[in-house]
C-alpha atoms as a PDB file:
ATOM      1  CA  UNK A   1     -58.594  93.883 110.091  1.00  0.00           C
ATOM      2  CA  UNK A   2     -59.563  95.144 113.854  1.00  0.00           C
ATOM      3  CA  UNK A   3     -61.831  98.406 113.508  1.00  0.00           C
ATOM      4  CA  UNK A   4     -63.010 100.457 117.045  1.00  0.00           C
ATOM      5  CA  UNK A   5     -65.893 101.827 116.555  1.00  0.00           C
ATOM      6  CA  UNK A   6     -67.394 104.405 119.105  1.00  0.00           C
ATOM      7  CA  UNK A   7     -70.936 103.517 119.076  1.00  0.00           C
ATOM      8  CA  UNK A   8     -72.858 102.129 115.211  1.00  0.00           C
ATOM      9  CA  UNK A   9     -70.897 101.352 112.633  1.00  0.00           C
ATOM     10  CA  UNK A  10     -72.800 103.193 110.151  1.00  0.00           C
ATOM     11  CA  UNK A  11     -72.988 100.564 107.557  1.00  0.00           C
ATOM     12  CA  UNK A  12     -76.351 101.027 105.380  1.00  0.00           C
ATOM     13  CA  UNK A  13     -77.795  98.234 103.448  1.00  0.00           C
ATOM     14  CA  UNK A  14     -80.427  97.569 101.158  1.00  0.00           C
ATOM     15  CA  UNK A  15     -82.652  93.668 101.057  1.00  0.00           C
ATOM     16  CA  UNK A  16     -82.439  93.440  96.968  1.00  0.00           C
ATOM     17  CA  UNK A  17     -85.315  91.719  95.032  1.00  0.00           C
ATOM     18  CA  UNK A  18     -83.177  88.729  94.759  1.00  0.00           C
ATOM     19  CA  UNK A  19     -82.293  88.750  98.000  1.00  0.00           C
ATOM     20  CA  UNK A  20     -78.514  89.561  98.245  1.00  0.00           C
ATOM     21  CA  UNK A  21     -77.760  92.479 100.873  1.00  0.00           C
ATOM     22  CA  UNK A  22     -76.310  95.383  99.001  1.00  0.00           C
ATOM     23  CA  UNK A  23     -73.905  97.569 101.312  1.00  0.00           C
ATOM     24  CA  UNK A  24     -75.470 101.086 100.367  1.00  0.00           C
ATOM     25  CA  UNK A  25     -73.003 103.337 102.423  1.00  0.00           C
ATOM     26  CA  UNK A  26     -70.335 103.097 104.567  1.00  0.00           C
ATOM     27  CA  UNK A  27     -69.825 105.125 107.729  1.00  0.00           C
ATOM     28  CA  UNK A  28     -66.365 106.452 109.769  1.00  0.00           C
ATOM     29  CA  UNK A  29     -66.142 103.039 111.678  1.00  0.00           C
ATOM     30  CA  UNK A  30     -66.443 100.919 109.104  1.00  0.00           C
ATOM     31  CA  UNK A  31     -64.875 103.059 106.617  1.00  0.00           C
ATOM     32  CA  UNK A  32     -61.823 102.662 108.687  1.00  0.00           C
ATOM     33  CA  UNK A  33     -61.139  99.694 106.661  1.00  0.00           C
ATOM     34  CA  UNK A  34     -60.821 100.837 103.619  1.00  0.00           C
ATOM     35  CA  UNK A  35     -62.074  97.452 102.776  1.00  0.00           C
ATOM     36  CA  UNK A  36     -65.581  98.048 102.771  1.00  0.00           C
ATOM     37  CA  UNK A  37     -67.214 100.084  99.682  1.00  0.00           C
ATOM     38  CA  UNK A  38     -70.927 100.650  98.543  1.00  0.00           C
ATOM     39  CA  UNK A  39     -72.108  97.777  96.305  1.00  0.00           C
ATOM     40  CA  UNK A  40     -70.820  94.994  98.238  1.00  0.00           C
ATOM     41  CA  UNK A  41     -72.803  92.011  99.390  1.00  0.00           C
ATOM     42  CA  UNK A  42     -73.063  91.481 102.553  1.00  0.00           C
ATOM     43  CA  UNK A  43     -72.858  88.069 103.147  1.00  0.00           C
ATOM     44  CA  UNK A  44     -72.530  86.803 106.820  1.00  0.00           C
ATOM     45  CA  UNK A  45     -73.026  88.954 110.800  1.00  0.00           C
ATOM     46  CA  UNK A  46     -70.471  87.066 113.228  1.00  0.00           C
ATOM     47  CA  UNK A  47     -70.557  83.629 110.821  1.00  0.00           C
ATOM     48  CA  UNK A  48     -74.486  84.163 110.768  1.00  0.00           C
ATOM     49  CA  UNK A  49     -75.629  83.963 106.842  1.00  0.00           C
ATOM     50  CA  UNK A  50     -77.880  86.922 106.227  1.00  0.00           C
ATOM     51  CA  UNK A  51     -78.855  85.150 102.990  1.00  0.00           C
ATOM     52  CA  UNK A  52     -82.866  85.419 103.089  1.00  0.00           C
ATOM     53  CA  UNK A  53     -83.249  87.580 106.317  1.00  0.00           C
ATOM     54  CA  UNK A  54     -85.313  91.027 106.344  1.00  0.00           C
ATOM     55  CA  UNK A  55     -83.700  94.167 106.723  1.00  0.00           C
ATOM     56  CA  UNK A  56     -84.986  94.320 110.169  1.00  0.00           C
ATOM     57  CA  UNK A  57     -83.426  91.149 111.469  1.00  0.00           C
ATOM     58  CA  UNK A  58     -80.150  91.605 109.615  1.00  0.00           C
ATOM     59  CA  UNK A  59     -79.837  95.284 111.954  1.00  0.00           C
ATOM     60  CA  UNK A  60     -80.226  93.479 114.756  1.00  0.00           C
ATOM     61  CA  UNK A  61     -77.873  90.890 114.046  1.00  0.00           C
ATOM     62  CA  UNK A  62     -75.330  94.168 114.004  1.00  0.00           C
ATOM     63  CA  UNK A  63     -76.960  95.901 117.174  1.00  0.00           C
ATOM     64  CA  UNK A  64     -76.807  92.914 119.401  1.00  0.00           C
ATOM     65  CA  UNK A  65     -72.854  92.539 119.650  1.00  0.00           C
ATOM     66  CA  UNK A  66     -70.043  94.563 120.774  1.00  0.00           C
ATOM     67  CA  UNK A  67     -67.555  93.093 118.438  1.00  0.00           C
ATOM     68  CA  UNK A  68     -68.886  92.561 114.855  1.00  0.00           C
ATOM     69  CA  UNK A  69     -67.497  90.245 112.345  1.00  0.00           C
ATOM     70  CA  UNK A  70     -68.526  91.420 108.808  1.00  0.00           C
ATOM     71  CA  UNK A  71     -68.234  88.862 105.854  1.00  0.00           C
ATOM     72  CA  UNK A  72     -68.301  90.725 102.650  1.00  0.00           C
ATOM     73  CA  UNK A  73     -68.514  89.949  98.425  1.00  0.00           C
ATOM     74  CA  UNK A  74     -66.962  91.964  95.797  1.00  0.00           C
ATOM     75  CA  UNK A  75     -70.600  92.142  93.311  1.00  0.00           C
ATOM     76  CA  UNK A  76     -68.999  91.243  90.282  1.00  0.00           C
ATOM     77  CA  UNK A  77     -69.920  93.962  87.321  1.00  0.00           C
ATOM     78  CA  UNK A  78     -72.061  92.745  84.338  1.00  0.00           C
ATOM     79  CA  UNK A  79     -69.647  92.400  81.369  1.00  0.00           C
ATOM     80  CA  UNK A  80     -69.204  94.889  78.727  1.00  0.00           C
ATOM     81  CA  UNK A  81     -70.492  92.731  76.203  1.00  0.00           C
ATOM     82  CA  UNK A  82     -73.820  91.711  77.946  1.00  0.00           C
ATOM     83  CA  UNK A  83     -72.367  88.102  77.657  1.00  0.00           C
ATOM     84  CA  UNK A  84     -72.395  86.196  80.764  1.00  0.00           C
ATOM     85  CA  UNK A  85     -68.635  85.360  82.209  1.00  0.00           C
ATOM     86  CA  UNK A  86     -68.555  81.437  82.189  1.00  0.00           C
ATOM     87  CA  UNK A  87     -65.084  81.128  83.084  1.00  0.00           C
ATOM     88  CA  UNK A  88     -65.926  82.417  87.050  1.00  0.00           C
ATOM     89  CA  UNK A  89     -68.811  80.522  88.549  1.00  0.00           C
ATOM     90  CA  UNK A  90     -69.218  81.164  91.677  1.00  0.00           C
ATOM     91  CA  UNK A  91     -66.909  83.231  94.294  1.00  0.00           C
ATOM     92  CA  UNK A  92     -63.102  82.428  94.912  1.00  0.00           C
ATOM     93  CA  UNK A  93     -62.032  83.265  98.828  1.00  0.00           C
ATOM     94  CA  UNK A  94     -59.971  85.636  97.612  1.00  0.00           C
ATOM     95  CA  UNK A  95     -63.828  87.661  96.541  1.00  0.00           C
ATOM     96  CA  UNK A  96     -64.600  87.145 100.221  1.00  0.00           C
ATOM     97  CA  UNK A  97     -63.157  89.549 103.257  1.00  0.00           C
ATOM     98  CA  UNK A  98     -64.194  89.466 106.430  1.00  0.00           C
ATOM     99  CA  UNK A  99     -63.447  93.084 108.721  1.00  0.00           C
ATOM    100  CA  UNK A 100     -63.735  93.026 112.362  1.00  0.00           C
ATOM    101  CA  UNK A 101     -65.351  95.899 113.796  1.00  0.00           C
ATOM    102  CA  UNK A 102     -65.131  96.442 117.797  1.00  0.00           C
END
């Protein structure tokens, strides 16, 4: 998806204690979407990994380009039964989409 965007994004995020980037809101520009959703996990900044960066760096990584290239994770919810789900290990492409935001 191709997204203008007049200026930031307004994508908020949050560094989580085990170090996945929650999206924590989503703005006008990249609401535009309708791809992108609080809860996601942010994953990659123009095919940089933002696994392990700081808040900080990860901002910067969105400031310093006119043309962003967001990779984002559905965050898969805990099951109802407190069991873990052993049948999906790990993420299928089809959990990943990536939004372009210009």
């Amino acid at each position: 998806d191709q997204i203008k965007s007049h200026g930031a994004i307004g994508l908020g995020f949050k560094v989580k204690d085990d170090n996945k980037v929650e999206i924590t809101k989503v703005g006008a520009a990249a609401q535009a979407s309708g791809k992108l959703a609080p809860g996601m996990i942010l994953m990659a900044v123009n095919d940089t990994s933002v696994a392990g960066k700081d808040k900080q760096t990860i901002a910067q990584l969105m400031k310093s380009q006119p043309n962003l290239k967001i990779k984002v994770k559905q965050q898969q919810a805990a099951p109802a039964d407190g069991k873990p789900n052993i049948k999906k290990q790990g993420s299928s492409k089809s959990d990943i989409v990536t939004v372009n935001i210009t």
